[in-house]
C-alpha atoms as a PDB file:
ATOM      1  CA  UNK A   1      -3.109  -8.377   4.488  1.00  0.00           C
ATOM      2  CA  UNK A   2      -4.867  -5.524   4.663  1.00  0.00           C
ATOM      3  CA  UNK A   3      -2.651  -2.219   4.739  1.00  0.00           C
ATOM      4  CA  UNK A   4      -3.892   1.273   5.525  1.00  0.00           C
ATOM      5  CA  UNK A   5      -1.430   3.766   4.089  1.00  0.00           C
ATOM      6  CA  UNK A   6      -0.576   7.616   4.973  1.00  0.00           C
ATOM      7  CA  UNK A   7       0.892   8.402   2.253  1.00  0.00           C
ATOM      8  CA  UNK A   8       1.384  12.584   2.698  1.00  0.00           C
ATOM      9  CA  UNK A   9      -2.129  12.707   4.145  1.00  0.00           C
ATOM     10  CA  UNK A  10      -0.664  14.022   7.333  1.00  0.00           C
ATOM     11  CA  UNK A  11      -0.495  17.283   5.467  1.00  0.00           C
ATOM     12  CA  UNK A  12       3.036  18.116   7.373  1.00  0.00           C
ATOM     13  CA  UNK A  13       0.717  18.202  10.091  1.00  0.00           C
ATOM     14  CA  UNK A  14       1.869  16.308  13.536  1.00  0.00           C
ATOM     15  CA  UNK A  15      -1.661  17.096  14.933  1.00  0.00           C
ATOM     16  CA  UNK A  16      -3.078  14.708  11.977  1.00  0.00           C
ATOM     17  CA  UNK A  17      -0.276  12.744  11.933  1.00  0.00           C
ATOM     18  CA  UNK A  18      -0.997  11.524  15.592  1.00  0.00           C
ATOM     19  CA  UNK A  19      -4.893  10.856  14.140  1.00  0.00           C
ATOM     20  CA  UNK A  20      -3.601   7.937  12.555  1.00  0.00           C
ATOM     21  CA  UNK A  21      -2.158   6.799  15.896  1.00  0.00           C
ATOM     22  CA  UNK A  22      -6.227   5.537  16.029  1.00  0.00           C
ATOM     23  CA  UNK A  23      -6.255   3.202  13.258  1.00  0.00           C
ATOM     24  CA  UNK A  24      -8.352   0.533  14.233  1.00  0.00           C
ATOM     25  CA  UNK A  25      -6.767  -2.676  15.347  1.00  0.00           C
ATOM     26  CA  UNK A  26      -8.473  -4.827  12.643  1.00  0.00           C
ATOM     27  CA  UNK A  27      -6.202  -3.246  10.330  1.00  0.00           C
ATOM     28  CA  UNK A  28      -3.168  -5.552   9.701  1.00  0.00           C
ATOM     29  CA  UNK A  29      -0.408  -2.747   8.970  1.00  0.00           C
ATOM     30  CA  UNK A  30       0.098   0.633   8.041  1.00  0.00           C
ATOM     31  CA  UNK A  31       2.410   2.079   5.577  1.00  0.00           C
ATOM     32  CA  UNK A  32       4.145   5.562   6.238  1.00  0.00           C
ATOM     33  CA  UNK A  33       6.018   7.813   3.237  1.00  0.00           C
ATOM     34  CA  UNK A  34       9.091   8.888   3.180  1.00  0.00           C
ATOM     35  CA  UNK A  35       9.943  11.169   0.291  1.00  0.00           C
ATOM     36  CA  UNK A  36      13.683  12.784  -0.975  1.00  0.00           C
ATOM     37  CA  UNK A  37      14.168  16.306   0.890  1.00  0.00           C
ATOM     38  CA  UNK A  38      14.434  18.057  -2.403  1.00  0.00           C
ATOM     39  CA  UNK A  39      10.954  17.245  -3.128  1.00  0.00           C
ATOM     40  CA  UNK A  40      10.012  19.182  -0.629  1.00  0.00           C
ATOM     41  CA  UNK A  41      11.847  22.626  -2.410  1.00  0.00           C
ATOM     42  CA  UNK A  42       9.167  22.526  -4.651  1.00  0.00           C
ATOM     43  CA  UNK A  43       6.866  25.630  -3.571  1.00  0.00           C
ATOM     44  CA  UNK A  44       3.603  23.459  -3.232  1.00  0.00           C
ATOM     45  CA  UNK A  45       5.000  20.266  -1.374  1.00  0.00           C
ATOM     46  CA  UNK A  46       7.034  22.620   0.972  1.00  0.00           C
ATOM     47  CA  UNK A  47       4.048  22.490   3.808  1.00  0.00           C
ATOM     48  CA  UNK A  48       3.619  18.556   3.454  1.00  0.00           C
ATOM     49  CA  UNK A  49       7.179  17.700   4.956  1.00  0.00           C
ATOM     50  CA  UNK A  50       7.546  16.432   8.585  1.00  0.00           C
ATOM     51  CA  UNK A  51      10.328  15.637  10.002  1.00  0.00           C
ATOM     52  CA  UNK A  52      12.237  12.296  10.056  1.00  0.00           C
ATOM     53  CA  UNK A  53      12.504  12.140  13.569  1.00  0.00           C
ATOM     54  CA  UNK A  54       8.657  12.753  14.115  1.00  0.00           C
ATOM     55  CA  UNK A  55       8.046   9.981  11.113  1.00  0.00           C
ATOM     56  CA  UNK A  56      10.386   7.945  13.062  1.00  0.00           C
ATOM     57  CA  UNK A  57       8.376   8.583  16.500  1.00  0.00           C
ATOM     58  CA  UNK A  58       5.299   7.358  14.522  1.00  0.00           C
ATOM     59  CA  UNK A  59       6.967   4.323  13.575  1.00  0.00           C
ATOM     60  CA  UNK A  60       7.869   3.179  16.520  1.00  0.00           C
ATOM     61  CA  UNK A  61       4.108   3.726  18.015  1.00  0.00           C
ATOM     62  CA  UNK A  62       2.417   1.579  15.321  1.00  0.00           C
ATOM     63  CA  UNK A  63       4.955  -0.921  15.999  1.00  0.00           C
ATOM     64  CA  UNK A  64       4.228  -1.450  19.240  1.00  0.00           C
ATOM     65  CA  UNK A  65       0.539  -1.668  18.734  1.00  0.00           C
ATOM     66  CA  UNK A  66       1.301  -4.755  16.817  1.00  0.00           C
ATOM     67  CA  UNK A  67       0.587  -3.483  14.122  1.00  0.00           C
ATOM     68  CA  UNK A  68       2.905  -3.970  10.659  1.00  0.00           C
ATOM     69  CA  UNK A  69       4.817  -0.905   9.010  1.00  0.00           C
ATOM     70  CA  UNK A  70       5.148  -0.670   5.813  1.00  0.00           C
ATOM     71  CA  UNK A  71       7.619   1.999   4.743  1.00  0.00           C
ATOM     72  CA  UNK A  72       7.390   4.012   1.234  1.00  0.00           C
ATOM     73  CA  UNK A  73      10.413   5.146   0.155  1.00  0.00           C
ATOM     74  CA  UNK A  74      12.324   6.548  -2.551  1.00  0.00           C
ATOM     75  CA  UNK A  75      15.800   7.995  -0.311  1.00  0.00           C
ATOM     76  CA  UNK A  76      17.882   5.023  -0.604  1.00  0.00           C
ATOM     77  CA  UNK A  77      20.104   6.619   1.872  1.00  0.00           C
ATOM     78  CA  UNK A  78      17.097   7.010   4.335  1.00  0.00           C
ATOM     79  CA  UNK A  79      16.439   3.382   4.558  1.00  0.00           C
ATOM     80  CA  UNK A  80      18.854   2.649   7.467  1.00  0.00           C
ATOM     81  CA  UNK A  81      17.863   5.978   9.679  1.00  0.00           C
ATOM     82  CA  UNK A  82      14.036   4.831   9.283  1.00  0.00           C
ATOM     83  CA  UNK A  83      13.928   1.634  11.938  1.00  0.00           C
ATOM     84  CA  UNK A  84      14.628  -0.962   9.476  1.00  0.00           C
ATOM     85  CA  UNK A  85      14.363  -3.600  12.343  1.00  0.00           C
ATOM     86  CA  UNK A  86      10.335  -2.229  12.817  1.00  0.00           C
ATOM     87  CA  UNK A  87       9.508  -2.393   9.013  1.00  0.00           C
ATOM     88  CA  UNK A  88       7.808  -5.262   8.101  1.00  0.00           C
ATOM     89  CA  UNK A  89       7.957  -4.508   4.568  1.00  0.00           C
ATOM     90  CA  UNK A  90       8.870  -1.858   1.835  1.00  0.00           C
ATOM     91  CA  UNK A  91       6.642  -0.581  -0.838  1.00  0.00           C
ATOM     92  CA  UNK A  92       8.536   0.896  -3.882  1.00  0.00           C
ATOM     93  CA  UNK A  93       6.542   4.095  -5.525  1.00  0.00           C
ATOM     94  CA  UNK A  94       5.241   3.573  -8.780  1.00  0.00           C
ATOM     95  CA  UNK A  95       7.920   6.282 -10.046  1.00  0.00           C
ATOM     96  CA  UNK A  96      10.783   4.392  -8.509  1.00  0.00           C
ATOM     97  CA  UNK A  97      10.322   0.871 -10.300  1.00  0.00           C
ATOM     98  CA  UNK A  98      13.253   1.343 -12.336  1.00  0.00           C
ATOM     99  CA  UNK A  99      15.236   3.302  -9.468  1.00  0.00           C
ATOM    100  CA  UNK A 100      17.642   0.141  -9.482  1.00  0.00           C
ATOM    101  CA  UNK A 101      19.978   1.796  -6.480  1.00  0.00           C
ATOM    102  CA  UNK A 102      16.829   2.277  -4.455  1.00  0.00           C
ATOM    103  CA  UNK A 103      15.781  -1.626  -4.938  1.00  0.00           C
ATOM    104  CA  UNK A 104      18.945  -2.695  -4.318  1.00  0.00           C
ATOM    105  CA  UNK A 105      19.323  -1.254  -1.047  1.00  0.00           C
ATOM    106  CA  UNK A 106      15.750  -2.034   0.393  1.00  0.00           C
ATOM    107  CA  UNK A 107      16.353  -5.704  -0.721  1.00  0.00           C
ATOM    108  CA  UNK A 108      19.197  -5.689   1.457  1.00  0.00           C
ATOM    109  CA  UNK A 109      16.771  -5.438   4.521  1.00  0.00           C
ATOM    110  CA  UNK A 110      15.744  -8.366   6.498  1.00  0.00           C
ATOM    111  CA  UNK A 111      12.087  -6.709   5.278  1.00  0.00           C
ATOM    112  CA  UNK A 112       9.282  -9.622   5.023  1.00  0.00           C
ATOM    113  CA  UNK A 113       7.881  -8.597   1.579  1.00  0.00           C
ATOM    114  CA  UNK A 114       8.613  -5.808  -0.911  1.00  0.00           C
ATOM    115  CA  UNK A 115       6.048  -4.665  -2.881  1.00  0.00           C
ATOM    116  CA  UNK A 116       6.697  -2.786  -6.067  1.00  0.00           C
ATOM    117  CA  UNK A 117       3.810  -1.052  -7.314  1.00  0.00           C
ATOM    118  CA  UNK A 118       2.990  -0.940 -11.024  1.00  0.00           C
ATOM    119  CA  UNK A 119       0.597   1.977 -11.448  1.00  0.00           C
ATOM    120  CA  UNK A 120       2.732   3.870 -13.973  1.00  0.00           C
ATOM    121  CA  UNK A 121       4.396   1.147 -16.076  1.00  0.00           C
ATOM    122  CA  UNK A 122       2.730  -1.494 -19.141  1.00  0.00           C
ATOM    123  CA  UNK A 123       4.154  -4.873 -19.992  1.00  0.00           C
ATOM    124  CA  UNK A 124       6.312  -3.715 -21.838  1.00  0.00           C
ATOM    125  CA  UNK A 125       8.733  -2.439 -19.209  1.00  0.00           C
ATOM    126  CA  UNK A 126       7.515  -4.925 -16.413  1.00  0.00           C
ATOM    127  CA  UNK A 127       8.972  -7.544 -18.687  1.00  0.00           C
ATOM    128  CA  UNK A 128      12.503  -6.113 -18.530  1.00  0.00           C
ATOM    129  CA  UNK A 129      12.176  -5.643 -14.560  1.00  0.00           C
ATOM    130  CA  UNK A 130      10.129  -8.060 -12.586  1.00  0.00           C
ATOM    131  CA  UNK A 131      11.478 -10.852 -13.908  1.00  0.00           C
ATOM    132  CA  UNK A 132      15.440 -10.820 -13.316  1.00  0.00           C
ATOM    133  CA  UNK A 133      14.164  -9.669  -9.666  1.00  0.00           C
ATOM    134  CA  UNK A 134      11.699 -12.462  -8.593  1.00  0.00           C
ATOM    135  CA  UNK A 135      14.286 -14.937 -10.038  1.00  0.00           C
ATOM    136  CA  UNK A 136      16.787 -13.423  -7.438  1.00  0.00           C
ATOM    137  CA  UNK A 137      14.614 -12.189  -4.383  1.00  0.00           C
ATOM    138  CA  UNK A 138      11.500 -14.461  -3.771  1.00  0.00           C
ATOM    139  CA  UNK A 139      10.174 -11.081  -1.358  1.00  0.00           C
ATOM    140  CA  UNK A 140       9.028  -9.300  -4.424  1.00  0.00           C
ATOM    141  CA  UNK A 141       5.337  -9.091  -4.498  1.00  0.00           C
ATOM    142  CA  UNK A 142       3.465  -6.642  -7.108  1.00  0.00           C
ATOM    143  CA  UNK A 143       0.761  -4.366  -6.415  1.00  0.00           C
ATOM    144  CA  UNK A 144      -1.560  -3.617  -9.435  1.00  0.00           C
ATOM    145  CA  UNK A 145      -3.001  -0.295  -9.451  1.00  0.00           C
ATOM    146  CA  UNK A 146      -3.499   2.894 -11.521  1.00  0.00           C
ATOM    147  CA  UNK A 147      -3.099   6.861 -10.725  1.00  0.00           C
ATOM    148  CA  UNK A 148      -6.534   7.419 -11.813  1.00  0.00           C
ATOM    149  CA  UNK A 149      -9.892   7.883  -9.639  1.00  0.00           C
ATOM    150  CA  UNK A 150     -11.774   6.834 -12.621  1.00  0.00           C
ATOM    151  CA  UNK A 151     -13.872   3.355 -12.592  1.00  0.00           C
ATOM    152  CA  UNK A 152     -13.317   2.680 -15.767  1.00  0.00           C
ATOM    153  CA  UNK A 153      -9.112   3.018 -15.167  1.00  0.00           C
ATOM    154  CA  UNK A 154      -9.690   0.596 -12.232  1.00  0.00           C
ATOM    155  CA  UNK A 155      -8.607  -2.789 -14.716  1.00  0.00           C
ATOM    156  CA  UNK A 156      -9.007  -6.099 -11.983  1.00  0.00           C
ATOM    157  CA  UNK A 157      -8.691  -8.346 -14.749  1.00  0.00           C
ATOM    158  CA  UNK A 158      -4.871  -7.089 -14.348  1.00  0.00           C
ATOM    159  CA  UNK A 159      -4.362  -8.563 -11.335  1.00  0.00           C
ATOM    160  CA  UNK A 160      -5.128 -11.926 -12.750  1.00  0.00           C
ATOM    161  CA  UNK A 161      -3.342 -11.490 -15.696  1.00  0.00           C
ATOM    162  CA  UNK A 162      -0.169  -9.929 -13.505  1.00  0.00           C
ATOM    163  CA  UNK A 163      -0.554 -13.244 -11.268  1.00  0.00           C
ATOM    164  CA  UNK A 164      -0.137 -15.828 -14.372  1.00  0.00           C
ATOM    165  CA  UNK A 165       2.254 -14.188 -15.978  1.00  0.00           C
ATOM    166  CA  UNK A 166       4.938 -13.308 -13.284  1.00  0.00           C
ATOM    167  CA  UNK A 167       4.181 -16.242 -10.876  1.00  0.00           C
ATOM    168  CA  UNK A 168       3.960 -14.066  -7.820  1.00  0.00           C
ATOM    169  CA  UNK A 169       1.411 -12.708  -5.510  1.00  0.00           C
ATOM    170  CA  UNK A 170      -0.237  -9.247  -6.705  1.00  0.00           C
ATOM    171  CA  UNK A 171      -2.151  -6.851  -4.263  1.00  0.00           C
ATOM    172  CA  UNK A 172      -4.207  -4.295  -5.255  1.00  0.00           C
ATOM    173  CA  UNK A 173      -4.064  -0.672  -4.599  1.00  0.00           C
ATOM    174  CA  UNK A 174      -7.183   1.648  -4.442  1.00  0.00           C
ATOM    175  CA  UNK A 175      -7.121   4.991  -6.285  1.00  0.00           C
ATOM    176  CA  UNK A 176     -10.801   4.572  -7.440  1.00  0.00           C
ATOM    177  CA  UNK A 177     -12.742   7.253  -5.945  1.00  0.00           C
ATOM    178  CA  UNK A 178     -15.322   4.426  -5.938  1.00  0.00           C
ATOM    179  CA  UNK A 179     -15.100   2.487  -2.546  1.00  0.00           C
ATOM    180  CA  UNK A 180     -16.644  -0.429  -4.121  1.00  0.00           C
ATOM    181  CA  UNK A 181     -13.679  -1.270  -6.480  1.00  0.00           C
ATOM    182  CA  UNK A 182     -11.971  -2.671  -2.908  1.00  0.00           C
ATOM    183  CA  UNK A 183     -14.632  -4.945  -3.089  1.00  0.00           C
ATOM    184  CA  UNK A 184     -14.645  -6.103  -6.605  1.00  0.00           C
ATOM    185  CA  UNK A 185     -11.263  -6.391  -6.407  1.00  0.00           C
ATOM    186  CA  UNK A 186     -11.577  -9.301  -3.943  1.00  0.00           C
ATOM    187  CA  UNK A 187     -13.417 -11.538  -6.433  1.00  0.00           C
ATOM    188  CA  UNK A 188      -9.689 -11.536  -8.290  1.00  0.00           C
ATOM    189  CA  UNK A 189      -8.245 -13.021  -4.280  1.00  0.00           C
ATOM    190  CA  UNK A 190      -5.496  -9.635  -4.277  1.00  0.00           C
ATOM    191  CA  UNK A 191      -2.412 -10.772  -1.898  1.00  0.00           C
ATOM    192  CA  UNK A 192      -3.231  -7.875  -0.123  1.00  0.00           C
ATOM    193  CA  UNK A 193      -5.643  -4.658   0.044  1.00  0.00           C
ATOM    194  CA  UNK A 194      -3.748  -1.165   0.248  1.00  0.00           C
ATOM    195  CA  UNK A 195      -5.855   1.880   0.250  1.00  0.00           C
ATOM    196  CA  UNK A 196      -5.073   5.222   1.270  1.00  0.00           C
ATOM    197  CA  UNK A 197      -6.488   6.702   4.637  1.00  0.00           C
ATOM    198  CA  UNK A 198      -7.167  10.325   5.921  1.00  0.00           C
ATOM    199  CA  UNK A 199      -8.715  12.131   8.819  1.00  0.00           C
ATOM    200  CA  UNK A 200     -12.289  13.319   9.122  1.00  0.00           C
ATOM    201  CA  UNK A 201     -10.981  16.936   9.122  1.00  0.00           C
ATOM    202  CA  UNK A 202     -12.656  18.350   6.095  1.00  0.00           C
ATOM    203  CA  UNK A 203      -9.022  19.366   4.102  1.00  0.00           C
ATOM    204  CA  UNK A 204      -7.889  19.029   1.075  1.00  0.00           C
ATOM    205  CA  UNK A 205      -5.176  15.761   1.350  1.00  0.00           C
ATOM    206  CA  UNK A 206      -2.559  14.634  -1.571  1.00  0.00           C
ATOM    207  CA  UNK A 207      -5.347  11.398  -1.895  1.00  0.00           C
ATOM    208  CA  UNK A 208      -8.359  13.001  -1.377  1.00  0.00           C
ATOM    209  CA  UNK A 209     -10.463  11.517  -3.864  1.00  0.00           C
ATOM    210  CA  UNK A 210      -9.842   8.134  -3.003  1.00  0.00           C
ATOM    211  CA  UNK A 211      -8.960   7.736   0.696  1.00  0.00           C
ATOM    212  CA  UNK A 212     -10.910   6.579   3.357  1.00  0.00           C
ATOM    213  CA  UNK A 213     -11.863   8.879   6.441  1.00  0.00           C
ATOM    214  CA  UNK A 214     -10.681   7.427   9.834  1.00  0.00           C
ATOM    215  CA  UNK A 215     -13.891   6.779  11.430  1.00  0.00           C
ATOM    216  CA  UNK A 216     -15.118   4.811   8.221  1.00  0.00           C
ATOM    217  CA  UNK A 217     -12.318   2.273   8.484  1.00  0.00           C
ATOM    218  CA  UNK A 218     -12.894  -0.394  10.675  1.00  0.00           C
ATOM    219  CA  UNK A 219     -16.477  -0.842   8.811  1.00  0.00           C
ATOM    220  CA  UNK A 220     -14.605  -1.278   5.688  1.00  0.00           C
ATOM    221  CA  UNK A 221     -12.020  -3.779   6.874  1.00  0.00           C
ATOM    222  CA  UNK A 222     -14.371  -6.098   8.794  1.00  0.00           C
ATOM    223  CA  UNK A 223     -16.218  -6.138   5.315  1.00  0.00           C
ATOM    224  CA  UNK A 224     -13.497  -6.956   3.416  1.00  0.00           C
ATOM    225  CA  UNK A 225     -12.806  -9.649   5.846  1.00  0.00           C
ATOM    226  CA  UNK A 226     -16.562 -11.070   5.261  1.00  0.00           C
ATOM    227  CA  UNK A 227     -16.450 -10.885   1.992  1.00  0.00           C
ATOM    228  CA  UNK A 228     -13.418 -12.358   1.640  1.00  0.00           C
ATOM    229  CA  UNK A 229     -15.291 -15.459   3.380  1.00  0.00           C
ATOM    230  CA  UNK A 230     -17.208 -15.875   0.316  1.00  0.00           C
ATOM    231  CA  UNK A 231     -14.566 -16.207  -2.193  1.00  0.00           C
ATOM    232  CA  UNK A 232     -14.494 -19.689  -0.882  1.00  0.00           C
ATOM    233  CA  UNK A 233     -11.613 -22.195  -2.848  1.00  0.00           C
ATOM    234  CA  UNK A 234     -13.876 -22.827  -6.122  1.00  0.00           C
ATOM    235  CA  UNK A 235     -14.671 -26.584  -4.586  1.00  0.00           C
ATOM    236  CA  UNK A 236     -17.947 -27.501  -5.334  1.00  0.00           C
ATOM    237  CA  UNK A 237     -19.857 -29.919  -2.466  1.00  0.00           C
ATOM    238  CA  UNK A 238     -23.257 -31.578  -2.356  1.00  0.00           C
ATOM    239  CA  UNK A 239     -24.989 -30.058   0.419  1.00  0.00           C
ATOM    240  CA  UNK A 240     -28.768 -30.421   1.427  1.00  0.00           C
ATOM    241  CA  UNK A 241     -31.519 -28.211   1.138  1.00  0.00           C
ATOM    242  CA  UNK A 242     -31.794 -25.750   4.457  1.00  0.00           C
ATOM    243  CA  UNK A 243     -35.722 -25.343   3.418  1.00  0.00           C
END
């Protein structure tokens, strides 16, 4: 699967937010954010909130494009208000993986998947959470990533490493400023691709570094899907010389 995520790169903006109304139909699903209100007190998140009713409006229009939602969230008491019958899936925040009340309540959802993403945490702690949870909830998929735009953060060996040791699928998510990364990652065969998204205005978003303009995504996703191709399944086949 190949998600395309929002994050707060609406900017509190509805004009913007109805930019990503365009994603490009190759695009499997698209994940929306929905934060705690009192994150918003802070003086420099106070312009990035929207309201739940237009988030909930947005919803409802990627749904019926057939495209998958994917919904962000760290307001357990949100998860009801936000559609839960259009959400294909739940991604838990990096911050949240040992917000036990929040993962509670989201796997209490008829979701498809939830994805817990691991860019904050080492073994150490992963070893005292995933594995109670993917004994009890056979939804729970990881997504290996770090909070850094740095290359040399990036660490796709992980997602191997993730895969053998908790025996479920691991996606990756892109925070490389580094485009290519996406593409590396694909030699480790990622569950799924997530990588932040933002319009062509020229603004200064919550993902900058990393994200991928609008117009630049439906390139990027049909060559994911080629390269993907080329992975093949590690057979090995006589064949005859084309020359």
């Amino acid at each position: 699967m190949i998600v395309a995520e929002i994050g707060l790169n609406h900017l509190g903006r509805v004009q913007i937010l109805d930019e990503y109304i365009n994603i490009p139909s190759n695009v499997d699903a698209v994940t929306i954010q929905v934060i705690s209100d009192n994150f918003y007190d802070h003086p420099n998140n106070k312009s990035l909130k929207i309201s739940d009713k237009i988030l909930i409006e947005f919803i409802d229009k990627i749904h019926n494009l057939g495209i998958k939602v994917g919904l962000a969230i760290d307001d357990y008491k949100k998860i009801n208000k936000f559609l839960p019958s259009k959400i294909s899936f739940y991604k838990i925040l990096s911050k949240d993986i040992e917000n036990k009340k929040l993962i509670d309540e989201v796997r209490k959802t008829n979701a498809e998947s939830i994805y817990i993403s691991t860019g904050t945490s080492d073994y150490n702690l992963l070893d005292t959470i995933i594995p109670p949870l993917i004994k009890s909830d056979k939804r729970i998929k990881l997504i290996h990533t770090t909070l850094s735009n740095d290359i040399a953060a990036v660490n796709l060996k992980a997602i191997e490493t993730m895969r053998n040791r908790y025996k479920v699928p691991i996606a990756y998510g892109h925070h490389c400023s580094m485009l290519n990364a996406i593409y590396a990652s694909l030699g480790f065969m990622p569950e799924s691709v997530f990588f932040y998204i933002k319009s062509s205005q020229d603004l200064r978003y919550p993902d900058n570094a990393h994200a991928i303009e609008l117009p630049n995504i439906e390139e990027l996703v049909c060559d994911i899907k080629g390269i993907k191709k080329s992975i093949g399944n590690g057979e090995k086949l006589s064949m005859k010389n084309w020359r």
